[in-house]
Protein backbone atom coordinates (compact mmCIF):
# COMPACT_ATOMS: atom_id res chain seq x y z
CA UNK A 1 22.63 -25.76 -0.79
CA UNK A 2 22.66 -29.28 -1.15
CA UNK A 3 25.17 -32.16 -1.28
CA UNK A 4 23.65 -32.79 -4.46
CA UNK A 5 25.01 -29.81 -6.52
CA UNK A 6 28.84 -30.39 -8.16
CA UNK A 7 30.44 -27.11 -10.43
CA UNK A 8 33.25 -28.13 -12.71
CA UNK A 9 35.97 -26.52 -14.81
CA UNK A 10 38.38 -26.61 -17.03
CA UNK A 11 41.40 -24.41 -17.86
CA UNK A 12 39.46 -21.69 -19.90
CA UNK A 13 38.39 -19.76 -16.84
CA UNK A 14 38.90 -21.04 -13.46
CA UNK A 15 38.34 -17.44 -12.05
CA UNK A 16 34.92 -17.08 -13.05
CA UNK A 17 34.00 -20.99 -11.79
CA UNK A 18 35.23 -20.17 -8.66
CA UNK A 19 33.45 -16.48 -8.39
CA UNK A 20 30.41 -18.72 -9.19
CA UNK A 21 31.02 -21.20 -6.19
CA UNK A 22 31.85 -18.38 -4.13
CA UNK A 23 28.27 -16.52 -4.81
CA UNK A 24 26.78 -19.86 -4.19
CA UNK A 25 28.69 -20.47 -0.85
CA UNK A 26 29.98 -24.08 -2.55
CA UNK A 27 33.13 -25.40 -3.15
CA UNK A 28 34.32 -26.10 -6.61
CA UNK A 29 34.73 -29.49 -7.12
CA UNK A 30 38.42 -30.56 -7.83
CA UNK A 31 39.49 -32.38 -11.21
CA UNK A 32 42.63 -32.87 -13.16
CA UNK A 33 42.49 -31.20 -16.66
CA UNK A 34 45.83 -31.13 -18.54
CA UNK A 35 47.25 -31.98 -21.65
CA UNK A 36 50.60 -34.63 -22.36
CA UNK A 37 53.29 -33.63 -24.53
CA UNK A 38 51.30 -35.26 -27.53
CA UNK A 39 48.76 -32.40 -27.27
CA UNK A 40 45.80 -34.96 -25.95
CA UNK A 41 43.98 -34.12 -23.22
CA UNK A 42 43.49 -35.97 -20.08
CA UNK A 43 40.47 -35.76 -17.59
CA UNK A 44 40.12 -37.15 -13.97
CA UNK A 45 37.53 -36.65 -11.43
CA UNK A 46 39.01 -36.03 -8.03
CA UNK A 47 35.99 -36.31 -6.12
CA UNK A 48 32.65 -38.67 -6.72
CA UNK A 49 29.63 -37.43 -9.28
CA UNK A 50 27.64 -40.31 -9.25
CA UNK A 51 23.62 -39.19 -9.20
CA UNK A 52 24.81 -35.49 -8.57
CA UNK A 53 23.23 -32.73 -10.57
CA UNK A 54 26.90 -31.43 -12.64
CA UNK A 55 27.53 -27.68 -13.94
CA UNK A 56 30.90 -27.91 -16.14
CA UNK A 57 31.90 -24.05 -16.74
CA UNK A 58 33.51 -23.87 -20.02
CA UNK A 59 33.47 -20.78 -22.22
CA UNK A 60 34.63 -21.40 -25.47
CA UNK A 61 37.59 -18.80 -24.91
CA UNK A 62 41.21 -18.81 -27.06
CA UNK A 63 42.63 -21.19 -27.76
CA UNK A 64 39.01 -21.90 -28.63
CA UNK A 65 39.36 -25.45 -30.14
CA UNK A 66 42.03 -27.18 -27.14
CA UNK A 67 38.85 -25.65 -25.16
CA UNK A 68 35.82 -26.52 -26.73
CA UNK A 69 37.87 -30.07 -26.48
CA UNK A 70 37.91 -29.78 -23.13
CA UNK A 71 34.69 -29.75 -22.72
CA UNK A 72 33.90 -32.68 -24.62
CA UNK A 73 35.64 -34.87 -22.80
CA UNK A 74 34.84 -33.51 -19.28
CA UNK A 75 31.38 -33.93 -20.48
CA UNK A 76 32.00 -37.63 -21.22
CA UNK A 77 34.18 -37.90 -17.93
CA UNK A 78 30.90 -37.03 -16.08
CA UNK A 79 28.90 -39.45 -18.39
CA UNK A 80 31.13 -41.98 -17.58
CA UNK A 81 30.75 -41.58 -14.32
CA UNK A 82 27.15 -41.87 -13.82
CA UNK A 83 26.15 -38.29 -13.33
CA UNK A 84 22.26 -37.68 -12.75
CA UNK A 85 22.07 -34.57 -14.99
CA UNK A 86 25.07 -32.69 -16.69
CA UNK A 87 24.84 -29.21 -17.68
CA UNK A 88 27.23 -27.55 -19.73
CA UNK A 89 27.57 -23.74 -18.73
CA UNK A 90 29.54 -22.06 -21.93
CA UNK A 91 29.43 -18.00 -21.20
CA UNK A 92 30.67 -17.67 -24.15
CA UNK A 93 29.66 -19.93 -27.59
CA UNK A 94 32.29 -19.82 -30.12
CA UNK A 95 31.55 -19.91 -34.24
CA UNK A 96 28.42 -18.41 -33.56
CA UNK A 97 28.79 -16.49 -36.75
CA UNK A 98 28.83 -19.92 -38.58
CA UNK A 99 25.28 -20.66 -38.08
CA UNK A 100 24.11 -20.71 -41.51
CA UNK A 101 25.32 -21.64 -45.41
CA UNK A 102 25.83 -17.91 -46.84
CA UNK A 103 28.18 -19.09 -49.52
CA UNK A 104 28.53 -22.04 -51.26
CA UNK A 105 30.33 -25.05 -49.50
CA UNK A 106 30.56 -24.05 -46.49
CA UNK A 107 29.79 -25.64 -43.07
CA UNK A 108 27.19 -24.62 -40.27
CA UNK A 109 30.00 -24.91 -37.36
CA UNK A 110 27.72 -23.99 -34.86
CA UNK A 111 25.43 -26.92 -35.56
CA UNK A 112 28.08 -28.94 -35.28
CA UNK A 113 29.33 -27.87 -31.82
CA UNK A 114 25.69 -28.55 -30.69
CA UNK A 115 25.49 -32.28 -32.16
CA UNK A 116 29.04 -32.58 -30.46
CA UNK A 117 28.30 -31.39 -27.38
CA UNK A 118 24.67 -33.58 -27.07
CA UNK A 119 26.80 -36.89 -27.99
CA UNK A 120 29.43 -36.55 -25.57
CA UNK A 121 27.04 -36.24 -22.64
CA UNK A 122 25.28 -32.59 -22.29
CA UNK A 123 22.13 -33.12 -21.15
CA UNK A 124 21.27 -29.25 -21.18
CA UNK A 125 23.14 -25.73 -21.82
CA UNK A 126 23.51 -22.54 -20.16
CA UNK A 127 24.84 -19.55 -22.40
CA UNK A 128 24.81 -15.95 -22.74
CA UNK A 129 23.77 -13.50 -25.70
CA UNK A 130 24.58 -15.94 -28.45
CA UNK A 131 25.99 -14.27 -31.76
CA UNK A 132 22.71 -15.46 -33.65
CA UNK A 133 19.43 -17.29 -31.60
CA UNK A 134 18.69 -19.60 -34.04
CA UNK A 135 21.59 -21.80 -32.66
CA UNK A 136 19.29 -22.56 -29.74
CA UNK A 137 17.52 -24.59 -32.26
CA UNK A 138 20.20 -26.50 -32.98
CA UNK A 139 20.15 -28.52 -29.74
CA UNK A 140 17.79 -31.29 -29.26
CA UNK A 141 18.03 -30.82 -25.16
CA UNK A 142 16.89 -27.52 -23.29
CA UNK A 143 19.23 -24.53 -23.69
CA UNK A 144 19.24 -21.36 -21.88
CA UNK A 145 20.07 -18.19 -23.10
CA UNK A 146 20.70 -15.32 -20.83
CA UNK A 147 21.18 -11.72 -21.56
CA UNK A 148 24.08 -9.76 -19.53
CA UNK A 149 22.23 -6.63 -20.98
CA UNK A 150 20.40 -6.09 -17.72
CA UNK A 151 23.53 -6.32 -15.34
CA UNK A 152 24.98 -3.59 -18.41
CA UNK A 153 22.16 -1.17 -17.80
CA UNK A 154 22.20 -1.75 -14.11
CA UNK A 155 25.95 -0.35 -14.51
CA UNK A 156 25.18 2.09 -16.70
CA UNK A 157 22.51 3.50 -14.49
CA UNK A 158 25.05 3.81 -11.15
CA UNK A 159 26.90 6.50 -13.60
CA UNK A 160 23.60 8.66 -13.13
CA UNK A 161 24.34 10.13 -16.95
CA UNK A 162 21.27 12.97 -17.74
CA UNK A 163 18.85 11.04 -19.51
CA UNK A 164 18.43 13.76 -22.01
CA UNK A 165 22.12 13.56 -22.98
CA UNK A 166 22.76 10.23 -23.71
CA UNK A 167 21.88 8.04 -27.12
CA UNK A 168 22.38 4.41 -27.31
CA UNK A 169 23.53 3.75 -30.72
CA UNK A 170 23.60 0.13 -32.41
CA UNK A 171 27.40 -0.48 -34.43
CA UNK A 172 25.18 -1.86 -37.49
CA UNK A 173 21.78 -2.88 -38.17
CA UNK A 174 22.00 -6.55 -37.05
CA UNK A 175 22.27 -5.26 -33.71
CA UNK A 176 19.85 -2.74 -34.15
CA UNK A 177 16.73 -4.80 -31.33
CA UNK A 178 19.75 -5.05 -28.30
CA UNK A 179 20.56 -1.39 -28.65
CA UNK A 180 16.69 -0.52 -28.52
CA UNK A 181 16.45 -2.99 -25.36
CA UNK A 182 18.97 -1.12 -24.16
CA UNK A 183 17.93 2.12 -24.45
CA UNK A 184 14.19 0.86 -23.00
CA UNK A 185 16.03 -0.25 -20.37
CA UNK A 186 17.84 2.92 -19.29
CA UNK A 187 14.09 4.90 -19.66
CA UNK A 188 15.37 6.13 -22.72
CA UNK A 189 13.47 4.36 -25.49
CA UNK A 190 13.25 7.48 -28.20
CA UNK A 191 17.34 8.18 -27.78
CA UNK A 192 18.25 5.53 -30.26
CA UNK A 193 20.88 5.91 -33.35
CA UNK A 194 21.94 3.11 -35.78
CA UNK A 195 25.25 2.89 -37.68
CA UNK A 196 24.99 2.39 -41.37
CA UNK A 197 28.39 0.36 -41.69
CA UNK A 198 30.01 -1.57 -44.72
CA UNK A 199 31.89 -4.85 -44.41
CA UNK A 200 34.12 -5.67 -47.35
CA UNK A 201 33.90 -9.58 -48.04
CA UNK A 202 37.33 -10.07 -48.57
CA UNK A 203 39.28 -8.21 -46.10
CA UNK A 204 36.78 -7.97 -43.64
CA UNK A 205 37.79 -3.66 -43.31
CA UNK A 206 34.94 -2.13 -42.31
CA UNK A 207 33.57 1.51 -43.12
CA UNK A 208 30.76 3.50 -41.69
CA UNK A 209 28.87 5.30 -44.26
CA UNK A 210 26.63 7.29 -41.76
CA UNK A 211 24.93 7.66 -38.44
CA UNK A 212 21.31 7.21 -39.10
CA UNK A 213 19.63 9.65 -35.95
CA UNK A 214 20.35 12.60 -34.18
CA UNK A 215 23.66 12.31 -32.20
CA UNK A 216 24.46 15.95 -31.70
CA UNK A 217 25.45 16.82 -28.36
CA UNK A 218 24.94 13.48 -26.89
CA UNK A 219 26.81 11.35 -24.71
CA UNK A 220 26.80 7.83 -27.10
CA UNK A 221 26.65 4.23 -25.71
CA UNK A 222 27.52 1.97 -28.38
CA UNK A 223 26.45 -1.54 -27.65
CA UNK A 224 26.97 -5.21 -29.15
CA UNK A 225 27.34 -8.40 -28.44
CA UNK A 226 31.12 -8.60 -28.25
CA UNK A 227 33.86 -7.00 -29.54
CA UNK A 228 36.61 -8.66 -31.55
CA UNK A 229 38.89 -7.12 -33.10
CA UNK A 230 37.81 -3.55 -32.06
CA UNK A 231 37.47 -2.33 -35.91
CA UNK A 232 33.76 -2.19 -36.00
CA UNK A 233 33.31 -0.26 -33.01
CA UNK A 234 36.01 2.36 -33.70
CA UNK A 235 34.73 2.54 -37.04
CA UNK A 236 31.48 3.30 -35.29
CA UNK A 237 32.96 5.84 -33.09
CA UNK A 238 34.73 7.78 -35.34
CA UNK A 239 31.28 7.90 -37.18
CA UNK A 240 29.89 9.33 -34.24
CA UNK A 241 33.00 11.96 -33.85
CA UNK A 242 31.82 13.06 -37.68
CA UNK A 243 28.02 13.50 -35.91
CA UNK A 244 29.40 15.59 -33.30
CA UNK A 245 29.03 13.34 -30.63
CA UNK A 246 30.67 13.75 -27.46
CA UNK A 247 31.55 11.41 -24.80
CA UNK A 248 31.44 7.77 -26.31
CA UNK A 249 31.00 4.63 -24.31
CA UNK A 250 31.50 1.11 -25.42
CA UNK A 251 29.60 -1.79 -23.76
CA UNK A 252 29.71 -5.51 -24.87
CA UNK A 253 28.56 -9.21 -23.50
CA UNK A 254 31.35 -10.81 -24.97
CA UNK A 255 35.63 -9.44 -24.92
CA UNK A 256 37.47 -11.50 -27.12
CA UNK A 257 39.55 -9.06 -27.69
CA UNK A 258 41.77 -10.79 -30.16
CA UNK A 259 44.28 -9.68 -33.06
CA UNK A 260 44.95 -5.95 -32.91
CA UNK A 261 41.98 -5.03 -30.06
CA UNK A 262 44.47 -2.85 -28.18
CA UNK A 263 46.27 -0.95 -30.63
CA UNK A 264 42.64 -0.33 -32.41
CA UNK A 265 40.43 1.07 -28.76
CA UNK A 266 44.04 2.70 -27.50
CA UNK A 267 44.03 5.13 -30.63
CA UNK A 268 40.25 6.60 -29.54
CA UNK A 269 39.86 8.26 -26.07
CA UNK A 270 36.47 6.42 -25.41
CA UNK A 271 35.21 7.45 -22.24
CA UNK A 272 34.79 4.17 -21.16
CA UNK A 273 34.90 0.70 -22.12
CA UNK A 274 32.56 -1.97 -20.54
CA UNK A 275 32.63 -5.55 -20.70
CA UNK A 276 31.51 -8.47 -18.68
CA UNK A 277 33.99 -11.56 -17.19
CA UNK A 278 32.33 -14.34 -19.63
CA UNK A 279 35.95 -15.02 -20.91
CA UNK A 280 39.44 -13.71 -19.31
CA UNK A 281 40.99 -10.67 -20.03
CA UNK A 282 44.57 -11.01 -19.83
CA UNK A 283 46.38 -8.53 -18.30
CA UNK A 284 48.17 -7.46 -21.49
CA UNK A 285 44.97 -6.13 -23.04
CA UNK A 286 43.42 -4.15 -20.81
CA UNK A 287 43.19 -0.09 -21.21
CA UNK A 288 42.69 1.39 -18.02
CA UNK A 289 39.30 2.91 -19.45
CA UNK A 290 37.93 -0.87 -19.47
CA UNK A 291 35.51 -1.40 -16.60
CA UNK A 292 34.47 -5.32 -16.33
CA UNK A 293 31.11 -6.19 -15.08
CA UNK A 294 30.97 -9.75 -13.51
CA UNK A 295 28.58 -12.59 -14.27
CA UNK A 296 29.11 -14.70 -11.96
CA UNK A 297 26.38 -13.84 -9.64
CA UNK A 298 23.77 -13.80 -12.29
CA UNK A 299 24.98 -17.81 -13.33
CA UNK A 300 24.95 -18.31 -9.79
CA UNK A 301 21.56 -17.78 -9.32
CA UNK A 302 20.40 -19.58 -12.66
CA UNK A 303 22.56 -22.68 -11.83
CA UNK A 304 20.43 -22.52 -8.25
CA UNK A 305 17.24 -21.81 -9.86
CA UNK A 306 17.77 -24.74 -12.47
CA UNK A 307 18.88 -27.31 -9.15
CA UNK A 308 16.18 -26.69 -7.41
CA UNK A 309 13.59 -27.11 -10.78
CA UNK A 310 12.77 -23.57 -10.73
CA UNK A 311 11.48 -21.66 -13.36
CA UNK A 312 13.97 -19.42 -14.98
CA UNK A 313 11.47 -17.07 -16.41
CA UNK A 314 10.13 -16.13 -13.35
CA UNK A 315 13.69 -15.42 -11.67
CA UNK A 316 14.87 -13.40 -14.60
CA UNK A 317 11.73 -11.14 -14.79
CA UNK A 318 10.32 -12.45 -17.63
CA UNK A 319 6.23 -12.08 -18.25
């Protein structure tokens, strides 16, 4: 690797920036991020930028808004001083379900984030499995979205589960296409089940109405994006129970495991939960059924591939 190459981070998740340096056999470069008693946030560079190529890892983790702040004004630290190219690794991309106007007078947060991110200095993104792609489109320079759905399968598959016992079932219908990749993935394209699932507006409580495929007997991977709260998936799972389902597995890009997560995937004996490292898990919710499955390596590899003007298609497979 090159002197040319600089990785940044700020207080959202040191442990994954440094699993990232470590992969790439680099140091992490060393900056002061901290905030006065005033709650503002102060940036300084301990070590020089100028003309270097700079990756600032910064998931958008709780508290989401002192990090996504963070950001911003690492990003114009770098800008400031004279960076060659800054790109702004986020693992995970907050108010991603804000991406459009579904009721009246409301904003499109996401959009926002992506103007705010451009003006202070980004001059391209890194992400993974974004809540809705359109928000790519909201950027005006490149950004990258990878899928942790490979590294998922490639876990999955060490478990050697009999193919023609296991069903990869989608929590609702929006997630319906990663659920089939899934399932394609583990040479199981026909094993495929959707939950038909309710959402009330107001409270957010969500019910499953049915389980639309044959679940009988199976093992069950359900499978989305992240997992908040916990309610969908349990909802989903106990939907499953009602199928006779047997062993259920949970699998996710993204644990944000906020509000009542532990109290909700506690009360279910799921086989096994399984989650990658985009944000921290703190010690005080983790079940010991939850199995975490790091990407470090594969940002590793895409922040090389990217330095050296490689194309990212070709690394990740793609036709």
């Amino acid at each position: 690797m090159d002197n040319n190459l600089r990785i940044l981070t700020g207080n959202a998740h040191p442990a994954l920036a440094r699993a990232i340096c470590d992969h790439l056999k680099i140091h992490l470069s060393e900056a002061t991020v901290r905030q006065f008693s005033n709650e503002n946030i102060w940036v300084r560079l301990k070590e020089s930028v100028r003309s270097k190529d700079v990756y600032i890892v910064q998931p958008f983790s709780s508290p989401v808004n002192h990090n996504i702040m963070e950001l911003l004004i690492m990003l114009d630290t770098c800008k400031r001083a004279s960076a060659g190219q800054i790109t702004a690794v986020i693992p995970y991309f907050a108010y991603g379900r804000t991406d459009k106007k579904d009721q009246p007078r409301v904003p499109i947060t996401a959009r926002l984030l992506a103007d705010l991110i451009t003006v202070a200095g980004a001059n391209r993104v890194v992400t993974l499995d974004l809540h809705a792609q359109q928000i790519q489109g909201f950027f005006n320079i490149p950004m990258d979205e990878l899928r942790a759905l490979p590294l998922l399968a490639r876990y999955l598959k060490r478990k050697r589960l009999r193919p023609e016992d296991v069903v990869v079932v989608s929590p609702d219908i929006g997630a319906a296409k990663r659920a089939r990749d899934l399932a394609v993935m583990l040479d199981i394209p026909s094993q495929f089940a959707i939950i038909n699932k309710r959402r009330d507006p107001i409270t957010s409580k969500v019910t499953a109405l049915n389980v639309i495929g044959d679940v009988a007997g199976k093992q069950a991977i359900l499978v989305d994006e992240e997992i908040n709260t916990g309610s969908s998936v349990l909802a989903a799972a106990e939907a499953l129970v009602a199928a006779q389902a047997t062993d259920i597995y949970v699998c996710c890009t993204h644990a944000v495991f906020s509000g009542d997560v532990r109290e909700n995937l506690a009360g279910f004996p799921f086989k096994e939960i399984i989650v990658t490292d985009t944000l921290p898990l703190p010690a005080e919710k983790r079940l010991d059924n939850v199995r975490i499955v790091s990407v470090a390596p594969l940002l590793g590899d895409v922040i090389h591939c990217i330095h050296e003007g490689r194309s990212l298609g070709q690394m990740l497979g793609e036709q």
